[in-house]
Protein backbone atom coordinates (compact mmCIF):
# COMPACT_ATOMS: atom_id res chain seq x y z
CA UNK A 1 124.33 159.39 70.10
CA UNK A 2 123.75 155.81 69.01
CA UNK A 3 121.68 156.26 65.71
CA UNK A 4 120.38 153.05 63.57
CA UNK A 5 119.17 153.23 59.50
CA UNK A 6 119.82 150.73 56.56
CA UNK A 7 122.09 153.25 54.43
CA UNK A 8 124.70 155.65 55.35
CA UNK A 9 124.51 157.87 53.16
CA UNK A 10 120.60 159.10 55.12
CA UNK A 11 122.59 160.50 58.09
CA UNK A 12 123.69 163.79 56.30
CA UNK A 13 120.38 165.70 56.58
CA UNK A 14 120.75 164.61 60.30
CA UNK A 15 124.24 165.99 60.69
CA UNK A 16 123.66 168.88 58.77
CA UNK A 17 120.85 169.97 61.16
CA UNK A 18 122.92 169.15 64.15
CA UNK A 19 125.63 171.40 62.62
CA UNK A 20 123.46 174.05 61.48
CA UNK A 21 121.70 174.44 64.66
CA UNK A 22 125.01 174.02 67.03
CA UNK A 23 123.28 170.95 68.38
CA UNK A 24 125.99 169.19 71.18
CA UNK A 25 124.92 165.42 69.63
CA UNK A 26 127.72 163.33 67.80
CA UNK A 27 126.05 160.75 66.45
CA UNK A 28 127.39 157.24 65.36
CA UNK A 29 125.81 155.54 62.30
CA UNK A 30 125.51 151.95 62.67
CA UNK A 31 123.90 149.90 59.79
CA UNK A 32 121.01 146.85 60.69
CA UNK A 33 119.94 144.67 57.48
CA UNK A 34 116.08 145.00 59.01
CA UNK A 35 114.56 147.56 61.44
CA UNK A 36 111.71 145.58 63.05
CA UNK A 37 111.93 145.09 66.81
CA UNK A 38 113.94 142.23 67.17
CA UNK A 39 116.94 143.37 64.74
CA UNK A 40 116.77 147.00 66.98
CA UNK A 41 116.80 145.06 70.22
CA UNK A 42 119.72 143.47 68.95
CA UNK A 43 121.64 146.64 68.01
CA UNK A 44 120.54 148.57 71.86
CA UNK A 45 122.05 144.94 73.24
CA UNK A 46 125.50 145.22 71.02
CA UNK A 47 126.23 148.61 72.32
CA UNK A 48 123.93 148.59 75.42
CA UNK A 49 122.09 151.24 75.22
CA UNK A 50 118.74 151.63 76.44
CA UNK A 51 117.83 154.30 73.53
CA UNK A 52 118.44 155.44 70.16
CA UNK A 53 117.76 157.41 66.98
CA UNK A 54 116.64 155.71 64.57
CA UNK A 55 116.40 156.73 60.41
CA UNK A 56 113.33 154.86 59.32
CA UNK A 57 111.79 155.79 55.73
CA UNK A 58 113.36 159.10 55.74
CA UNK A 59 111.80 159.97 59.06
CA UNK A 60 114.14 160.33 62.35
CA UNK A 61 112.93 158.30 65.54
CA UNK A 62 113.60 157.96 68.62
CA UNK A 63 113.64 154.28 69.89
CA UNK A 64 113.66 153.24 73.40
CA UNK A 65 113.47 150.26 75.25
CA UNK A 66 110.55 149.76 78.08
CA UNK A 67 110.74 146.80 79.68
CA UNK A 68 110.84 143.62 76.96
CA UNK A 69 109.17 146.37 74.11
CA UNK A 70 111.13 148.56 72.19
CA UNK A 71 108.85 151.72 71.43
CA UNK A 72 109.24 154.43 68.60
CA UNK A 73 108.48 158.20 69.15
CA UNK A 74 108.25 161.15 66.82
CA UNK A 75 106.97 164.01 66.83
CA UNK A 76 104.65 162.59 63.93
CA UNK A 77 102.91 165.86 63.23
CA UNK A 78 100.85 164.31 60.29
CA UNK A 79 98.71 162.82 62.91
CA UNK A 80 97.95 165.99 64.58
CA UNK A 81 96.11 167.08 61.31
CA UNK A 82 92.57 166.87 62.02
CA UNK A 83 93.45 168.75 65.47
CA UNK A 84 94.99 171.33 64.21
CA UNK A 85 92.49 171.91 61.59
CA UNK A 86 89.05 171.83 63.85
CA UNK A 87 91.12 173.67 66.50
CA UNK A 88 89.54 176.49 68.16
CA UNK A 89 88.77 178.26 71.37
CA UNK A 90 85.59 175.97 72.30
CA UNK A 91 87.85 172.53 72.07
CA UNK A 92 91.01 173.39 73.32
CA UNK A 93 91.82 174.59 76.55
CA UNK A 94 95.65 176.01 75.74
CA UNK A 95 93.43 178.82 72.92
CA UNK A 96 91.06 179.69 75.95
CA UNK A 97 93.69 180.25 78.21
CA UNK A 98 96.28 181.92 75.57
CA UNK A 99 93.90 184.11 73.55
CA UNK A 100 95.94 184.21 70.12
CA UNK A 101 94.76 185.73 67.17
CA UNK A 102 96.17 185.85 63.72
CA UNK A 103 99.65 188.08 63.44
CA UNK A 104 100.50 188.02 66.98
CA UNK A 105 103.56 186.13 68.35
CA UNK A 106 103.75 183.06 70.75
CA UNK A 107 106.91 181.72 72.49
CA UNK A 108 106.48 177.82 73.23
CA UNK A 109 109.35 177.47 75.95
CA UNK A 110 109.12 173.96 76.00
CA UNK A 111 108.42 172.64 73.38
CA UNK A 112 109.06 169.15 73.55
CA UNK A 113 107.04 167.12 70.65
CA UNK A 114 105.60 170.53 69.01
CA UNK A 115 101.85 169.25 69.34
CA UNK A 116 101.07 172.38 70.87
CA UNK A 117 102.53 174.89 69.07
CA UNK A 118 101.15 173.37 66.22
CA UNK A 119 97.90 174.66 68.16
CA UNK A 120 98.57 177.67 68.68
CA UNK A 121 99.78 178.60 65.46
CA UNK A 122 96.99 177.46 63.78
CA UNK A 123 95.02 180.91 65.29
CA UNK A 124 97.39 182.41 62.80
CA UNK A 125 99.97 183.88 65.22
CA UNK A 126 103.69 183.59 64.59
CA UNK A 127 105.32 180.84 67.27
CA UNK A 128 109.14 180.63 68.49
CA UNK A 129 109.99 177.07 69.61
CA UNK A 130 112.56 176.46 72.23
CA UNK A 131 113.70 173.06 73.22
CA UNK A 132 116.48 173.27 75.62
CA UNK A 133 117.23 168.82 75.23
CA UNK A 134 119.11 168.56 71.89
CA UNK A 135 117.78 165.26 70.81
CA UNK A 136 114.08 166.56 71.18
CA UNK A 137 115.09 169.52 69.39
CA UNK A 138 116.62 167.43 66.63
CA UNK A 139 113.37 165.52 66.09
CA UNK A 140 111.74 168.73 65.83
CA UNK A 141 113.86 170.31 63.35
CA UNK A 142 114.00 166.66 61.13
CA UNK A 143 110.08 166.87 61.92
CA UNK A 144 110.02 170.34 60.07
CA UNK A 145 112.20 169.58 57.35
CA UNK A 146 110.32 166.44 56.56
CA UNK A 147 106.64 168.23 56.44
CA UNK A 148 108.33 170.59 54.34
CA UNK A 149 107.08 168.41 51.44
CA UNK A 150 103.52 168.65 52.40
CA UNK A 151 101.85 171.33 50.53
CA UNK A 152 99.07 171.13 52.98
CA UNK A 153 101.30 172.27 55.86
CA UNK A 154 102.68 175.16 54.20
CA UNK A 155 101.22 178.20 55.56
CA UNK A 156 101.45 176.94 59.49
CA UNK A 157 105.22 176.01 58.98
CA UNK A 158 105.31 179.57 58.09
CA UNK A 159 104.48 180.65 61.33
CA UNK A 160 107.12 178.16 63.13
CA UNK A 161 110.19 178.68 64.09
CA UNK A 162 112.46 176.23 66.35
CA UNK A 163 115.34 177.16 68.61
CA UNK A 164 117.61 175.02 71.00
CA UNK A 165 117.69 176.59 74.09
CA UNK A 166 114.94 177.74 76.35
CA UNK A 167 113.65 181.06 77.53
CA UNK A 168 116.56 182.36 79.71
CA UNK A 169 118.83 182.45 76.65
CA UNK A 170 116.20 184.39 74.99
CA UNK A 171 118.05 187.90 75.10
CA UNK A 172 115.59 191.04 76.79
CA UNK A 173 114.13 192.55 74.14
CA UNK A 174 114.92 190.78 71.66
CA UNK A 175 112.12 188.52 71.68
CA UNK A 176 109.15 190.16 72.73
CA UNK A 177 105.56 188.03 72.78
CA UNK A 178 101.91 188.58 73.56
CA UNK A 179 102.04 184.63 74.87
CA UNK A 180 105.05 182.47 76.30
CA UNK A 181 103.70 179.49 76.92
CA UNK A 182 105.33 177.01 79.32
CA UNK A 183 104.79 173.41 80.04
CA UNK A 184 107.94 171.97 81.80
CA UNK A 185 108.08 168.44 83.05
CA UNK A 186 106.71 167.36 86.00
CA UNK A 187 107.03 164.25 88.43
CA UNK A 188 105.88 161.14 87.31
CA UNK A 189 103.67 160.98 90.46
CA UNK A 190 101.51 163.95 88.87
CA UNK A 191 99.90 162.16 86.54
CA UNK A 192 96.43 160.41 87.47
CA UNK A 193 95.94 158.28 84.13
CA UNK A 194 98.91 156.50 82.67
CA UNK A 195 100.70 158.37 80.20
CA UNK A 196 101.49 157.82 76.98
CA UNK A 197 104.82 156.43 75.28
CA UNK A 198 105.67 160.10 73.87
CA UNK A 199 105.35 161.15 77.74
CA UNK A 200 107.41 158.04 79.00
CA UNK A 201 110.07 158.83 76.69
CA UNK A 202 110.23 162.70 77.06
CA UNK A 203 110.43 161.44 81.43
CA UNK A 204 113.29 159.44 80.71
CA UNK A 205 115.80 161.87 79.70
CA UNK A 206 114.69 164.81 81.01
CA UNK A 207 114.09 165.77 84.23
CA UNK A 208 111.73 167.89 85.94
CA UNK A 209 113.15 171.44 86.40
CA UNK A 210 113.63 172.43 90.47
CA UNK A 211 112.26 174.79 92.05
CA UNK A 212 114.80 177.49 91.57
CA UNK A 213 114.70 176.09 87.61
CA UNK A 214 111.17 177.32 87.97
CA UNK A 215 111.30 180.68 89.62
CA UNK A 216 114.24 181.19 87.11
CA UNK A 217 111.58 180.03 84.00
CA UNK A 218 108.93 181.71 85.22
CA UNK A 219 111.11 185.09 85.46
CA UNK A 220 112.14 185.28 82.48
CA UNK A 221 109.10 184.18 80.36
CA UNK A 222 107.05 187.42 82.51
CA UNK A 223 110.07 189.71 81.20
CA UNK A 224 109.07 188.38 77.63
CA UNK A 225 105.64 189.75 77.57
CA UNK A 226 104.19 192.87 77.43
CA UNK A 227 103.73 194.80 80.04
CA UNK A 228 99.68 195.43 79.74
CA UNK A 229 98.19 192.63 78.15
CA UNK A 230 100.96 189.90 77.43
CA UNK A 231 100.76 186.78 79.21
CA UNK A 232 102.68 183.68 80.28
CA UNK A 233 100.53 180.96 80.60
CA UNK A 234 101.62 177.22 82.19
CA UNK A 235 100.08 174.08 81.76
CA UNK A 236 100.38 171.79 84.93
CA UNK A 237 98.18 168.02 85.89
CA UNK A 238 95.09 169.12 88.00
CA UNK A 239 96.68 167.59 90.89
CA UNK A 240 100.31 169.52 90.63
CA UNK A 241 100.90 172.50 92.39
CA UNK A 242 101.23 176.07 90.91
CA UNK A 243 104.37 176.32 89.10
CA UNK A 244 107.34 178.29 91.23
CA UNK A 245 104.36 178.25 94.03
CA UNK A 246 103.28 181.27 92.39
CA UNK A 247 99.66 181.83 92.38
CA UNK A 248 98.21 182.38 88.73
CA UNK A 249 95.80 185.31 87.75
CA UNK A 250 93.41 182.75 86.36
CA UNK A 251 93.22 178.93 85.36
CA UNK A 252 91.43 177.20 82.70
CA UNK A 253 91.33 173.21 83.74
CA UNK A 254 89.23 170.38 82.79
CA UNK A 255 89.52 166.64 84.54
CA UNK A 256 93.41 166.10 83.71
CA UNK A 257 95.15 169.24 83.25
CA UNK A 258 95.32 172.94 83.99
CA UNK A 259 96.63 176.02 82.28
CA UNK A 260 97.74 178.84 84.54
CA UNK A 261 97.39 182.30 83.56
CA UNK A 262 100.39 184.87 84.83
């Protein structure tokens, strides 16, 4: 994996992650004197590539080129503060539908940026991150290590921890949860508003799951939960249908999206 930065020597928390974590990525450092758009649309160009990681005040990026723009994604937790904080069953949707309270465990199976397991660990419950793409899993882990320094952000770190894979290599009874929480990609075509850059990046490498990807998803994250009052719990756009075709127990929606109770 292409990967941009002014000094060298800033790739070895990177690798050490990818080695640590058994991430398949081999990255390959290349120096730029400046990192504003023009210098990084030069370095995609050298070694045409449409996308790349990018070490940035260390912070790891990923850049990607849309059209004449080059954008920059992260999982940028920072900004999620002020969510996280006033988050609570009467503002967000994912809390009504998942029913967390402190000291119980979560499993986000898809985990993607981490914006919402940063939600639902801030009801206090414990939450296992899976991210089955290595280079989103990557930006999660640099993500954690980086808010490590934030005093503030202590406690809910706590409460985080972050996996590659997803929840069919989670081994049967090994990791049991009161919630597994899914929210695999979808079609671009499900979407009613535009989305946002963090969405048009996550689309463009990696694909929707079929539909034998999502009986397979949705089997395994019911054999995760308990058998009385555990739940899996799936959020989908209004418009798209049930995930698997499988009819939920109940759904939570407002105009845009939908969470699906199993």
């Amino acid at each position: 994996m292409l990967i941009f930065g002014v000094d060298a020597d800033q790739v070895a928390p990177v690798q050490s992650l990818i080695s640590t974590h058994a991430l398949p990525i081999e990255l390959s450092f290349h120096t730029l004197t400046k990192l504003n758009n023009k210098y990084l649309g030069f370095g995609l160009d050298e070694h045409q590539a449409q996308q790349a990681l990018l070490l940035e005040k260390d912070k790891l990026l990923l850049i990607q080129r849309q059209g004449n723009d080059i954008i920059k994604v992260s999982p940028d937790w920072t900004v999620q503060t002020r969510r996280v904080v006033s988050a609570g069953r009467k503002s967000e949707l994912i809390l009504q539908a998942c029913k967390l309270t402190a000291g119980m465990t979560a499993i986000d199976g898809t985990a993607g940026f981490g914006h919402d397991s940063l939600i639902l660990a801030s009801t206090g419950a414990n939450v296992i991150m899976l991210e089955s793409n290595p280079v989103m899993a990557l930006l999660l882990l640099s993500e954690y290590a980086y808010m490590q320094d934030n005093p503030n952000w202590q406690a809910l770190l706590s409460r985080l921890s972050i996996r590659y894979g997803d929840v069919r290599d989670c081994a049967d009874g090994a990791d049991v949860a009161d919630v597994v929480y899914l929210d695999p990609m979808f079609p671009k075509d499900s979407y009613d508003a535009k989305v946002n850059k963090h969405m048009q990046a996550l689309h463009s490498f990696v694909a929707p799951p079929s539909l034998d990807d999502e009986y397979q998803l949705l089997s395994h994250a019911e054999s995760l939960v308990g058998q009385t009052d555990g739940r899996v719990v799936v959020k989908r756009p209004l418009s798209a249908p049930y995930l698997a075709g499988e009819i939920p127990i109940q759904s939570w929606q407002n105009d845009a999206i939908r969470f699906d109770r199993y």
